[in-house]
Protein backbone atom coordinates (compact mmCIF):
# COMPACT_ATOMS: atom_id res chain seq x y z
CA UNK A 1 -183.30 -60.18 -149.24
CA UNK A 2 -186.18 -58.63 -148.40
CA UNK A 3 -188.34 -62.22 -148.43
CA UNK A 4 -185.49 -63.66 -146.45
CA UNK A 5 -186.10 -61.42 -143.88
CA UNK A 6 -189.88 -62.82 -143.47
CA UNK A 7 -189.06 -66.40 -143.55
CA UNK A 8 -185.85 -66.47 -140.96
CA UNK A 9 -185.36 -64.66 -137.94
CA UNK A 10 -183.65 -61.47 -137.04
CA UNK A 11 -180.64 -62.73 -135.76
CA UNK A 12 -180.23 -65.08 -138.37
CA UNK A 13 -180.69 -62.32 -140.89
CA UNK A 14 -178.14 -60.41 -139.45
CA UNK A 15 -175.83 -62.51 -138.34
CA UNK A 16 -175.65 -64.82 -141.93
CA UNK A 17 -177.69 -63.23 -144.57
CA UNK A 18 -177.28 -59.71 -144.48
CA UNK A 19 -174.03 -59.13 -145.82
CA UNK A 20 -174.22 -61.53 -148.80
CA UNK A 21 -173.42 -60.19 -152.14
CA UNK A 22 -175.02 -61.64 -155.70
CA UNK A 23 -171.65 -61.13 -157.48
CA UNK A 24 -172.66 -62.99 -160.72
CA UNK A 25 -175.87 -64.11 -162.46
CA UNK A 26 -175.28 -66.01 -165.51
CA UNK A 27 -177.68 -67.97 -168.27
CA UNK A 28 -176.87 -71.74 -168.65
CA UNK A 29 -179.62 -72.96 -171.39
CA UNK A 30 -183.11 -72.86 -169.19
CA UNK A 31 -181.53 -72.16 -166.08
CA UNK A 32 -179.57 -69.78 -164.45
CA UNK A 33 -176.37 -70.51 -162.47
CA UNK A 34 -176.22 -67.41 -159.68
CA UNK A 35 -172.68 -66.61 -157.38
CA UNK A 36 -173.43 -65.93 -153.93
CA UNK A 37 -170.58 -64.08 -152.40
CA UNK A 38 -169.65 -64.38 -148.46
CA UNK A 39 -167.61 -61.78 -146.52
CA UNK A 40 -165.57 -65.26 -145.39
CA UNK A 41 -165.05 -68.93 -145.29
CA UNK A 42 -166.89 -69.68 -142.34
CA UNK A 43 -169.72 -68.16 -143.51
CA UNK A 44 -170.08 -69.35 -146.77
CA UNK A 45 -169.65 -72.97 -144.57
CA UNK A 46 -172.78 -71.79 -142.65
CA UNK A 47 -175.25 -70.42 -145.41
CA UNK A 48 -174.67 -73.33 -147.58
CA UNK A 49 -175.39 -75.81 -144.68
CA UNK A 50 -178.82 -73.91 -143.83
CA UNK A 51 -179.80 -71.65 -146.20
CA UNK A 52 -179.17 -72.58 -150.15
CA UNK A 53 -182.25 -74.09 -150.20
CA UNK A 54 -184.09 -70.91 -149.71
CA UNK A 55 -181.72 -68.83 -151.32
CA UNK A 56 -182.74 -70.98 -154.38
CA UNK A 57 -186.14 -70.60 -154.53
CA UNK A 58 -185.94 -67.23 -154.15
CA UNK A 59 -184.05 -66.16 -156.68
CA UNK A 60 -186.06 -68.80 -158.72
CA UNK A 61 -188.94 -66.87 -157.82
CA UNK A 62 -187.56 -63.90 -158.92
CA UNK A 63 -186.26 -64.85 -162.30
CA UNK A 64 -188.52 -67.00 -163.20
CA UNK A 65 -185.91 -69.88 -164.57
CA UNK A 66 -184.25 -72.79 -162.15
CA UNK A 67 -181.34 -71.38 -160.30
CA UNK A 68 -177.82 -73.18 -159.48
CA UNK A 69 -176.55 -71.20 -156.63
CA UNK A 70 -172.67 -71.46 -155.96
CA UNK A 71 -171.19 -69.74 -153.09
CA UNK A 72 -168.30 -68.24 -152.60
CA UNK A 73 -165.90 -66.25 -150.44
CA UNK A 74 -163.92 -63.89 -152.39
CA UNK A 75 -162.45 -60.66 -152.18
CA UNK A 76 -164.47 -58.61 -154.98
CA UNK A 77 -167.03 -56.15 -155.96
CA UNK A 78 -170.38 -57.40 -156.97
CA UNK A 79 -171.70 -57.23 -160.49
CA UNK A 80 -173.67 -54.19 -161.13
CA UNK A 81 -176.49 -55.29 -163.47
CA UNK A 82 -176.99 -57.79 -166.74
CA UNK A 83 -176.35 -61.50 -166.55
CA UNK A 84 -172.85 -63.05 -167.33
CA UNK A 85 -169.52 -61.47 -167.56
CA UNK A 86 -170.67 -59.89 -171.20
CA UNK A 87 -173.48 -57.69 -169.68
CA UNK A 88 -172.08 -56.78 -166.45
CA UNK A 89 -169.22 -54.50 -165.18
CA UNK A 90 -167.85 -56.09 -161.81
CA UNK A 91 -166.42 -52.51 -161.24
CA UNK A 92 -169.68 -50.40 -161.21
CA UNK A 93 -171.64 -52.19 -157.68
CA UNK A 94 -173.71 -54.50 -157.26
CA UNK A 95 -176.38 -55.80 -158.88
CA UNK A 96 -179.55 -54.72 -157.13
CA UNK A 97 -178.98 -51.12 -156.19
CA UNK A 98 -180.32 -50.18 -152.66
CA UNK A 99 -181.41 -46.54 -151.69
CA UNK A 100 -178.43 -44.79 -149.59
CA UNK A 101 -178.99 -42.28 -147.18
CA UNK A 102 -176.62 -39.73 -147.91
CA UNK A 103 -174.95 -39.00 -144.64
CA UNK A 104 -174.94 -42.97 -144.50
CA UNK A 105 -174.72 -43.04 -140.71
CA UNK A 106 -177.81 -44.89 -140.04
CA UNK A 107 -176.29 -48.03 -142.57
CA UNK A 108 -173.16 -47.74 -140.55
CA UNK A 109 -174.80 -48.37 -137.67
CA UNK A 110 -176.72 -51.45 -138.74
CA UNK A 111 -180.02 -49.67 -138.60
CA UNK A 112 -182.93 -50.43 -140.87
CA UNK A 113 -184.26 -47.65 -142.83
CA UNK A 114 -187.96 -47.85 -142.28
CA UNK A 115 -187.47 -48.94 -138.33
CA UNK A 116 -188.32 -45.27 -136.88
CA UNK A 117 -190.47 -43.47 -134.65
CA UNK A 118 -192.47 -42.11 -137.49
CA UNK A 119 -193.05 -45.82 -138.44
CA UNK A 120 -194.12 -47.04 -135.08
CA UNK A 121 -197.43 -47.70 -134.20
CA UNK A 122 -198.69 -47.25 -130.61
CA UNK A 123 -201.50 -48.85 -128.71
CA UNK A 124 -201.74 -50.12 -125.35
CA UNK A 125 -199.46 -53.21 -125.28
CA UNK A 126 -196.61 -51.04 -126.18
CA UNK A 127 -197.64 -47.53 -124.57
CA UNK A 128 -194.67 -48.43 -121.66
CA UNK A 129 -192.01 -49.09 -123.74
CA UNK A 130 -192.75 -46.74 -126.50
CA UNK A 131 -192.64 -43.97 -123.85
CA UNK A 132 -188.97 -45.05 -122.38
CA UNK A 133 -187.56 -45.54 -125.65
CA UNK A 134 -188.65 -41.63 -126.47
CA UNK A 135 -187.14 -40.85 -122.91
CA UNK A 136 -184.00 -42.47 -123.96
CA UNK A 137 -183.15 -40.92 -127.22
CA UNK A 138 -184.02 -37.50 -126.16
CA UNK A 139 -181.54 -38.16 -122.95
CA UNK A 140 -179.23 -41.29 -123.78
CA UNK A 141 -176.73 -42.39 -120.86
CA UNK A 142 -178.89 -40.57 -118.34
CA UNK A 143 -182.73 -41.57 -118.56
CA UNK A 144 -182.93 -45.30 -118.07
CA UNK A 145 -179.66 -47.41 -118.67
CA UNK A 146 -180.00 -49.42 -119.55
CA UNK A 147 -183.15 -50.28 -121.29
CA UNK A 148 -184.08 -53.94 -121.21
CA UNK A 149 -187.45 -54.62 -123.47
CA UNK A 150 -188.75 -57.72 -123.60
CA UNK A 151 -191.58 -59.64 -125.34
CA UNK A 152 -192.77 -62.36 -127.74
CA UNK A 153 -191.48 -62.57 -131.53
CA UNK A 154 -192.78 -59.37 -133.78
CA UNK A 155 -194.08 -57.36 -131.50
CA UNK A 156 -191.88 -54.51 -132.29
CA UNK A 157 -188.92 -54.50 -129.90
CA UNK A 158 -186.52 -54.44 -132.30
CA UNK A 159 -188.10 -51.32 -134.45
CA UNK A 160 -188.44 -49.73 -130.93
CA UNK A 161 -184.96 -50.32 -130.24
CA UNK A 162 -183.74 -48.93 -133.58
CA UNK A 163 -185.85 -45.77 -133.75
CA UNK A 164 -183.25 -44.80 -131.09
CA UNK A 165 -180.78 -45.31 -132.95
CA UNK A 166 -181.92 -43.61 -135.27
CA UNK A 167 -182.76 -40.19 -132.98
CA UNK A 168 -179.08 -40.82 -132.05
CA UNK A 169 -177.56 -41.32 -135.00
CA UNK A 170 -179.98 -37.70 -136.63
CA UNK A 171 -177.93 -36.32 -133.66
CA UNK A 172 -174.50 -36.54 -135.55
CA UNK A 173 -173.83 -39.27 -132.84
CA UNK A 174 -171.16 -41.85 -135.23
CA UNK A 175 -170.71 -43.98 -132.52
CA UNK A 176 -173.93 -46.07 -132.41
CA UNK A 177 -174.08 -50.21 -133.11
CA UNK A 178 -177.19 -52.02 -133.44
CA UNK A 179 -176.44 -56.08 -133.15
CA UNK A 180 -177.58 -59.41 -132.54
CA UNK A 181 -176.11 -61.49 -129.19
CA UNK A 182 -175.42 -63.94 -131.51
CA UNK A 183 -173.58 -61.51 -134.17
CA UNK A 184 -171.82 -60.34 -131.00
CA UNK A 185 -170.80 -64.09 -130.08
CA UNK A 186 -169.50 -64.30 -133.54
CA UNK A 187 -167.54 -61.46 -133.57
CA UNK A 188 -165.49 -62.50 -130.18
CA UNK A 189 -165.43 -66.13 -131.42
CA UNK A 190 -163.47 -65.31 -134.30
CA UNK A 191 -161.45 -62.30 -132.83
CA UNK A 192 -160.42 -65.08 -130.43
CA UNK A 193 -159.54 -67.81 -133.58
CA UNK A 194 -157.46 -64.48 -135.02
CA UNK A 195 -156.50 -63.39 -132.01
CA UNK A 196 -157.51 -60.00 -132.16
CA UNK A 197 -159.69 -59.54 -129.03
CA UNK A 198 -158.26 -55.99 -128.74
CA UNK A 199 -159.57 -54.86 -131.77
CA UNK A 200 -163.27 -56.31 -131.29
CA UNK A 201 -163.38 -54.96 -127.54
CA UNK A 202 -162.17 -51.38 -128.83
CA UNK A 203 -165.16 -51.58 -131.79
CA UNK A 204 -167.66 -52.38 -129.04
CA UNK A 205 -166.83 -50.36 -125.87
CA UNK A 206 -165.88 -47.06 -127.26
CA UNK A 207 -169.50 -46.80 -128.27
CA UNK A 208 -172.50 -44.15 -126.68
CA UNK A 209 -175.11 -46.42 -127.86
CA UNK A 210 -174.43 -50.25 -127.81
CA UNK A 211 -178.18 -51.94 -129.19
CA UNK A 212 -178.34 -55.57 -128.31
CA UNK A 213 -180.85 -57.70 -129.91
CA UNK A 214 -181.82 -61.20 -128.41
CA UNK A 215 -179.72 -60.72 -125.76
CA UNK A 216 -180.52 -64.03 -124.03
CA UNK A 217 -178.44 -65.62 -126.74
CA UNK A 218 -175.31 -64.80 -124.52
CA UNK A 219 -176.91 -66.84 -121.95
CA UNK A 220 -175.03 -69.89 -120.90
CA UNK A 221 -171.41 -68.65 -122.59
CA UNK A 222 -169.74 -68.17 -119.79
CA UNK A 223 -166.49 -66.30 -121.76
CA UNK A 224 -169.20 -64.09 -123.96
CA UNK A 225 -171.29 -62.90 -120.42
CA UNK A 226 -167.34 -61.90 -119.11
CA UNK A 227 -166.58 -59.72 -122.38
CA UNK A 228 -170.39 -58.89 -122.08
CA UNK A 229 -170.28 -57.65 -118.76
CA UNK A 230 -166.89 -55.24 -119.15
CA UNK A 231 -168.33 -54.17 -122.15
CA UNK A 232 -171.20 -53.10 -120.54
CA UNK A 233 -169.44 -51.22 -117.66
CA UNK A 234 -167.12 -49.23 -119.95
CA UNK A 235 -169.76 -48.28 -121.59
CA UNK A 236 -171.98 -47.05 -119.06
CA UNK A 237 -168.74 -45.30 -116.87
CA UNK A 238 -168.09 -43.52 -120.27
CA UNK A 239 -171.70 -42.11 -120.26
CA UNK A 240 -173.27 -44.20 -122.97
CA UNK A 241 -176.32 -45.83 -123.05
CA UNK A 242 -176.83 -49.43 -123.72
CA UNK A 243 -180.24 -50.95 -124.61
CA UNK A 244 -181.26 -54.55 -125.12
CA UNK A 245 -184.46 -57.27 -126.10
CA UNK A 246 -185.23 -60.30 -125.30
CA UNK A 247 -188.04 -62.76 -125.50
CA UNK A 248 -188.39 -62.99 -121.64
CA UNK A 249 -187.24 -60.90 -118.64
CA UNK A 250 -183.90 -61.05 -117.31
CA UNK A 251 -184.64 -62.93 -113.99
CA UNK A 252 -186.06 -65.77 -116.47
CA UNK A 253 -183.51 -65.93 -118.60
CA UNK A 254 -181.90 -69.28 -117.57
CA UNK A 255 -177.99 -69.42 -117.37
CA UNK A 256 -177.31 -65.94 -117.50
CA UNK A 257 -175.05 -65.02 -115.10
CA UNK A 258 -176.55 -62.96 -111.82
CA UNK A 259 -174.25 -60.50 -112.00
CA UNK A 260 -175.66 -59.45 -115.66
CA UNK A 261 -178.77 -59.62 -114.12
CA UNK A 262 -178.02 -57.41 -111.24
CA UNK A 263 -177.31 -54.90 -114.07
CA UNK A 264 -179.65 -55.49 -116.37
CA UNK A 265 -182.26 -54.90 -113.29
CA UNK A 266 -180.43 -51.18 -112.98
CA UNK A 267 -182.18 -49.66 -115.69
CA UNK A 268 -185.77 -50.04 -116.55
CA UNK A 269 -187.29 -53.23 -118.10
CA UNK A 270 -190.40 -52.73 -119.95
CA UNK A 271 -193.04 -55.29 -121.67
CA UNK A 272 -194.18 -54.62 -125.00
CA UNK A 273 -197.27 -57.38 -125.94
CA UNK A 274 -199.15 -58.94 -128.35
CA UNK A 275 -200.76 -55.71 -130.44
CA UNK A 276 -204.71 -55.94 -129.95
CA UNK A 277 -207.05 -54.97 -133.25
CA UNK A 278 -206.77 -51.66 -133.19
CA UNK A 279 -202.82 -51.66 -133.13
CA UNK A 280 -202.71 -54.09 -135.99
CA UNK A 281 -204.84 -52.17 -137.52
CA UNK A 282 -202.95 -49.01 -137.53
CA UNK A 283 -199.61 -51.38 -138.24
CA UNK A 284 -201.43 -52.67 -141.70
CA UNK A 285 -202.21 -48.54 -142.61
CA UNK A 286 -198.42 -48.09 -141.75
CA UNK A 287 -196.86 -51.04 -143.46
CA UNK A 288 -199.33 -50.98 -146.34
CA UNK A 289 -198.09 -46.97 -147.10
CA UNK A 290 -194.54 -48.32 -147.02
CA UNK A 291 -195.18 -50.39 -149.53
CA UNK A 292 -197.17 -48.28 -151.54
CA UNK A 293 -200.66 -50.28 -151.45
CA UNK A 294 -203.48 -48.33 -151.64
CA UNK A 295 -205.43 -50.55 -148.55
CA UNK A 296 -207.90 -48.20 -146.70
CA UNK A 297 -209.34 -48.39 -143.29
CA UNK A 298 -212.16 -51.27 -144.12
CA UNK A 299 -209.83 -53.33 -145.63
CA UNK A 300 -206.87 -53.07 -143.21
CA UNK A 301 -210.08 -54.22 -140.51
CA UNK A 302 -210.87 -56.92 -142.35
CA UNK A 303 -207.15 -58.17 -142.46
CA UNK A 304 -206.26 -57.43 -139.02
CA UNK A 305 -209.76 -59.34 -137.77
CA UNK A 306 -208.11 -62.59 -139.09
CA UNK A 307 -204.28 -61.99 -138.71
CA UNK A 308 -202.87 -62.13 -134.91
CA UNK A 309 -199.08 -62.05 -135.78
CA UNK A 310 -197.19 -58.93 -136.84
CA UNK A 311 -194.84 -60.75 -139.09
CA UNK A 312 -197.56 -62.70 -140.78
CA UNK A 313 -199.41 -59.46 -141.36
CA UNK A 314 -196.54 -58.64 -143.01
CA UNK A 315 -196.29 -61.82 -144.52
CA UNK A 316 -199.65 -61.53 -146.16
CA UNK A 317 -199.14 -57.51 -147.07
CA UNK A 318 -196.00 -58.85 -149.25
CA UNK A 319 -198.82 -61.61 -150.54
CA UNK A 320 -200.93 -58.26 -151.40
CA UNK A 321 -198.12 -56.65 -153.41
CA UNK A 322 -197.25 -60.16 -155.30
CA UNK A 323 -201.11 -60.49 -155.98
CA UNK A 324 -201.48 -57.06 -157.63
CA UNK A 325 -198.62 -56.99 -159.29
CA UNK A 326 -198.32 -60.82 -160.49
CA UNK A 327 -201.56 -61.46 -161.51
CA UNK A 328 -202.65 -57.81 -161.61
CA UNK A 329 -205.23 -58.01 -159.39
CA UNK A 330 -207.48 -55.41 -157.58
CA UNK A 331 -206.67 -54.81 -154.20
CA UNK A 332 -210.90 -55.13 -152.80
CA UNK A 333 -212.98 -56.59 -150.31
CA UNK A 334 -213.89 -59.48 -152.53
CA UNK A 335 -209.86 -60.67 -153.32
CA UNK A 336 -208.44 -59.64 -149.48
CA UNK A 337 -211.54 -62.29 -148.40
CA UNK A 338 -210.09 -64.59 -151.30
CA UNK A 339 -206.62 -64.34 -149.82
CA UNK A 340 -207.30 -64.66 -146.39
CA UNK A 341 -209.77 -67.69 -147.04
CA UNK A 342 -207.01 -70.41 -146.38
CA UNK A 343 -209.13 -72.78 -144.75
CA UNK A 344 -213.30 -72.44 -144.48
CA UNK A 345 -215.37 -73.30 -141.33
CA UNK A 346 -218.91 -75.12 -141.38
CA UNK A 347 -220.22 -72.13 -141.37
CA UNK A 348 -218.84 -71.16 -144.28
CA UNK A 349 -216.76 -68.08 -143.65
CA UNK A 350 -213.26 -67.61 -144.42
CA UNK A 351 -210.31 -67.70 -141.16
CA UNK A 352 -207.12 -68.29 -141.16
CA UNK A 353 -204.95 -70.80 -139.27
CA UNK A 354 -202.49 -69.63 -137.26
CA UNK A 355 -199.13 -72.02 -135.95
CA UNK A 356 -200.64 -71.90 -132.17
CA UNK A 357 -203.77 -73.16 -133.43
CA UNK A 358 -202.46 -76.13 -135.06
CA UNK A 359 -200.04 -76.35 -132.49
CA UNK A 360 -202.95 -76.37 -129.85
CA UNK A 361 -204.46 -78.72 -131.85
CA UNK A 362 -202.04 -81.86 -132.18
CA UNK A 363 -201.37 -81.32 -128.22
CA UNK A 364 -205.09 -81.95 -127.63
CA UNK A 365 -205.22 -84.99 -130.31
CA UNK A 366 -201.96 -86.52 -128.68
CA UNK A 367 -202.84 -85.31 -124.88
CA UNK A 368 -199.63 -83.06 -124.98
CA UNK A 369 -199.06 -79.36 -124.00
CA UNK A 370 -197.42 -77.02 -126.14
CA UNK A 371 -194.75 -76.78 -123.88
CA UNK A 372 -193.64 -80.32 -124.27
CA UNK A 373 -194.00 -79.97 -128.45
CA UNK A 374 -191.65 -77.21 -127.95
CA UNK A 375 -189.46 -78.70 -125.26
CA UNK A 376 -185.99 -81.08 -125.44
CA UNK A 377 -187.83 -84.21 -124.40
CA UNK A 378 -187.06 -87.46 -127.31
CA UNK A 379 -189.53 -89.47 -125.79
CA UNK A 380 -192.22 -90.96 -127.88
CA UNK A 381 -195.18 -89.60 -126.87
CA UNK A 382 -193.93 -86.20 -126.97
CA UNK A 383 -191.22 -86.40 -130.29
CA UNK A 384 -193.48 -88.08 -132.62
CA UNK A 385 -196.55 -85.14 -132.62
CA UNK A 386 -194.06 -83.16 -132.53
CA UNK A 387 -192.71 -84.27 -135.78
CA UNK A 388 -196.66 -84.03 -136.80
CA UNK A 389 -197.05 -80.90 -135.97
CA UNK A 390 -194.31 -79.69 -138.05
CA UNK A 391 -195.31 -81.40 -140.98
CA UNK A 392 -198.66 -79.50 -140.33
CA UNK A 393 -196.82 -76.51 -140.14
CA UNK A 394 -194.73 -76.74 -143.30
CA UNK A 395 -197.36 -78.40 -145.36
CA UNK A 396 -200.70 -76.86 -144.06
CA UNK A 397 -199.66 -73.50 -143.57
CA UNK A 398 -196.66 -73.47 -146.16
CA UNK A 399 -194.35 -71.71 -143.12
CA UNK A 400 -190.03 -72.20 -144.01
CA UNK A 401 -187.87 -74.85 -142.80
CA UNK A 402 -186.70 -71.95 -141.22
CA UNK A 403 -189.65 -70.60 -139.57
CA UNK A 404 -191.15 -73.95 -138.91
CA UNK A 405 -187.98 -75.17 -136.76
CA UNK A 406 -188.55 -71.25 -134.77
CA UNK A 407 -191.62 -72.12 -133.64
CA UNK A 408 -191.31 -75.67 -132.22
CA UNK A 409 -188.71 -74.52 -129.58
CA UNK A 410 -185.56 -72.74 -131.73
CA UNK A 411 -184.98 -76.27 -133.69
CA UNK A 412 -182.51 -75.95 -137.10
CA UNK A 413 -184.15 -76.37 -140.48
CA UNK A 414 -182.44 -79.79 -140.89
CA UNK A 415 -184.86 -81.23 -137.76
CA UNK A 416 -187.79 -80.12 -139.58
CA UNK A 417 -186.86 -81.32 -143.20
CA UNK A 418 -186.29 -84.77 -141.32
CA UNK A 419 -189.85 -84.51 -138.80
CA UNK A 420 -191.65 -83.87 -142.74
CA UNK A 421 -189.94 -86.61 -144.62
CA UNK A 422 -190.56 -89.08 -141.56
CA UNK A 423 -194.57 -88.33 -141.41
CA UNK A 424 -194.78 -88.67 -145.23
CA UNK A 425 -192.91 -91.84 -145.39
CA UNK A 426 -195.28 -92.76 -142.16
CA UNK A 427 -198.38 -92.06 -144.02
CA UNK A 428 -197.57 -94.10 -147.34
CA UNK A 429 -197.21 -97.28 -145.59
CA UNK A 430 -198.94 -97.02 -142.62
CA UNK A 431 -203.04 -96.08 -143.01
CA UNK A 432 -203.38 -95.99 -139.12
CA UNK A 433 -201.11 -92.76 -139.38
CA UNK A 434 -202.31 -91.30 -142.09
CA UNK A 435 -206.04 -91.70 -141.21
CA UNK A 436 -204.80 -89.83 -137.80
CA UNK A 437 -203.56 -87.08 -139.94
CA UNK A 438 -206.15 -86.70 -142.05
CA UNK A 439 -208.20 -86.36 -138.78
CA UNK A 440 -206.30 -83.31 -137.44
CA UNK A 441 -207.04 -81.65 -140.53
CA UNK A 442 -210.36 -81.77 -140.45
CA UNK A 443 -209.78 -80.57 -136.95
CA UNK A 444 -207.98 -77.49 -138.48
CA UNK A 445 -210.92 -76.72 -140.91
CA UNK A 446 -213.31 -76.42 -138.36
C-alpha cells in the first residue's frame, strides 16, 4: 500500500485502493497465487481493469516469487499472517498489521497518520496557507469558511488540509470526514443505483468538518454540484466548517457551476507553491525521520539540489530505505551521488531528469507546447509526440502507467500502455523514428 500510494494519485488511492484487503496468500510451486479482497462488485470491476498490473508487481516485489493476483468481493475477514489456509487463521485480522491509534478517531475520519502540523514543513510558498489552516482549527466554522487551497500536485495541500483534521478530531470532535470529490461522486452514484440518497446526505451534512480533496472533480456533474451545494449550506448554517483543494482556483475551474463559486469565493482561498531549496530541504529532514534514515543536513542538500518534486523526493527517500536495506548499503555522500546520477551531463556531473524536462524537450523537437502534449487535441502533429513523450516517460524515467497517464493531461493507464507499445513497434520497423528517438535522448543527457 504504501508504494501504491507513490505511483497513483490521491484520489485514486482513496477512492479504489485504500480499502482493499489481502485476504489470502498461498504457495503454488515457484509462485504465489495472492486474493485481493474488494468492499464490492463494482470495485473489484474497477481495480482489475486499472490496477492488477501494479498490484502484481508489488507484491512480487515484496515476496520475491511471481504473483497470480485474483480478486474478489466477499464478505470476510482477512487472513492474519502465514501463507495458505494451513498457516493462517481468517478469524485473527489481517495479514499485515497496521499501527492503531487507540481512540481511533483520526482512522475514522479518513485521516493519515503522519499528515499533521508537527509534520509540516513551512517556507515561503506555503507561509499563507499554513497560517489559515492554523486559524481554522483553532476556530473551525468561524475563521475562514470555507477554506479553498489550491496549487500544483505535492505541494502539500492535502497534509495541510488533514492536520486540521487532525486538531479537530484531538478535540473529541467525531464528526470530521476527509474525502476525495471523486470518492464523494461515488458515494452519491451508488446511493442513487441503491436508492439510498437519504442515508449518504445524512453521513455528509451532519458533519462540523467536511474535507474535500480535488474538489474540481465535481466540476461538470451537474446532479453532484446540486447535492454539493446543499451539502455545503447545511453544513455551514449548522456552524461547521468545510475546507477544500484543488489544482487551480475556483474562478478557473471550468464547468463548475457559479453559484459554487460564489461560495467558494466566501471564505478565503489561499496558494500554496512549488517548495524552493530550503523547504525541500527541511521536507527531506522531516520525511527522512519518519522513516527512520539517518540523512543529515549535507546530504538532505545534496538531494534537494537535484529533486524539484515533493513526491519524487519521496519517491527517491523510499529508493534510500530499499538501498540500505536491500543491498545493505551506507547511506553517504558517495551512494546518494550514485543514486541520484540517473543521467550524466558533458560535464560530467550527476542530475536528474525530471517529467517537465523531457516534456519540454519533445515540445521543442516536435515544435509543440506542453500545453498541447497535455491537451484533448488527436491531431497528428500534436498525438504522435505525445505518444513519444510518454514512452520517454515510462521508459527513461521508469514513472507508472499510472503516473505517466497523470502527467500528460489526467489520461488512464490503458492510453499510455498503448502510446509505449505504438513507439516500440514504430522504432523496430521504421529507422527514421527510431533515429528521432534516439536523438531526444541524447537531448535528455545533456
Amino acid at each position: 500500500m504504501e508504494a501504491l500510494k507513490l505511483s497513483v494519485s490521491t484520489a485514486s488511492f482513496n477512492t479504489y485502493l485504500n480499502h482493499l484487503e489481502l485476504t489470502n496468500l498461498e504457495p503454488a510451486g515457484d509462485r504465489f497465487i495472492a486474493e485481493v479482497n474488494c468492499p464490492s462488485p463494482f470495485l473489484k470491476q474497477t481495480v482489475e481493469q486499472r490496477f492488477w498490473g501494479q498490484i502484481g508487481l508489488e507484491l512480487e516485489r515484496i515476496t520475491g516469487k511471481k504473483c497470480e493476483v485474483k480478486f474478489t468481493s466477499e464478505s470476510r475477514t482477512p487472513l492474519r499472517q502465514g501463507f495458505g489456509g494451513q498457516g493462517g487463521d481468517r478469524s485473527t485480522g489481517p495479514l499485515f498489521e497496521e499501527k492503531v491509534n487507540k481512540s481511533g478517531d483520526w482512522r475514522r475520519a479518513n485521516l493519515r497518520e503522519d499528515y499533521t502540523f508537527e509534520n509540516y514543513a513551512v517556507g515561503g510558498s506555503n507561509q499563507m496557507a499554513y497560517a489559515a489552516a492554523q486559524a481554522v482549527a483553532k476556530r473551525p466554522g468561524t475563521a475562514y469558511n470555507p477554506l479553498f487551497i489550491y496549487g500544483g500536485v505535492g505541494v502539500g495541500k492535502t497534509h495541510l488540509m488533514q492536520a486540521i483534521g487532525h486538531v479537530i478530531v484531538a478535540g473529541n470532535e467525531n464528526r470530521v470526514l476527509f474525502c476525495s470529490g471523486e470518492e464523494f461522486t461515488n458515494d452519491l452514484v451508488e446511493a442513487i443505483r441503491l436508492k439510498s440518497t437519504e442515508k449518504v446526505r445524512s453521513k455528509y451534512r451532519k458533519l462540523k468538518l467536511l474535507m474535500i480533496d480535488d474538489v474540481q472533480f465535481i466540476a461538470g456533474k451537474a446532479t453532484i454540484q446540486e447535492e454539493f451545494f446543499h451539502t455545503f449550506n447545511t453544513i455551514q448554517k449548522e456552524g461547521g466548517q468545510v475546507i477544500m483543494t484543488s489544482d487551480r482556483p475556483p474562478a478557473e475551474i471550468t464547468r463548475l457551476e457559479d453559484r459554487l463559486k460564489s461560495r467558494f469565493g466566501a471564505g478565503l482561498i489561499v496558494d500554496v507553491g512549488q517548495p524552493d531549496f530550503e523547504l525541500r530541504t527541511a521536507i527531506l529532514l522531516i520525511k527522512s525521520k519518519q522513516l527512520g534514515l539517518n540523512l543529515g543536513m549535507d546530504l538532505a542538500q545534496l538531494i534537494a539540489a537535484q529533486i524539484e518534486g515533493v513526491r519524487e523526493l519521496q519517491g527517491f527517500l523510499v529508493k534510500i530505505m530499499s538501498e540500505k536495506e536491500g543491498a545493505g548499503k551506507e547511506i553517504n555522500r558517495e551512494n546518494l551521488e550514485k543514486l541520484l546520477n540517473i543521467s550524466k551531463g558533458q560535464n560530467g556531473r550527476g542530475r536528474v531528469v525530471t517529467p517537465t524536462e523531457v516534456m519540454n524537450l519533445v515540445g521543442e523537437y516536435y515544435q509543440v507546447t506542453a500545453q498541447q502534449l497535455k491537451g484533448e487535441r488527436r491531431t497528428q502533429m500534436v498525438a504522435w509526440p505525445r505518444q513519444i513523450l510518454m514512452y520517454l516517460l515510462r521508459n527513461e524515467l521508469r514513472l507508472p502507467f499510472e503516473e505517466v497517464g497523470r502527467l500528460v493531461g489526467g489520461r488512464d493507464h490503458s492510453t499510455v500502455m498503448h502510446a509505449d507499445s505504438k513507439v516500440k513497434v514504430e522504432m523496430e520497423v521504421n529507422p527514421k523514428i527510431s533515429a528521432e528517438i534516439q536523438d531526444i535522448k541524447k537531448k535528455i543527457l545533456l
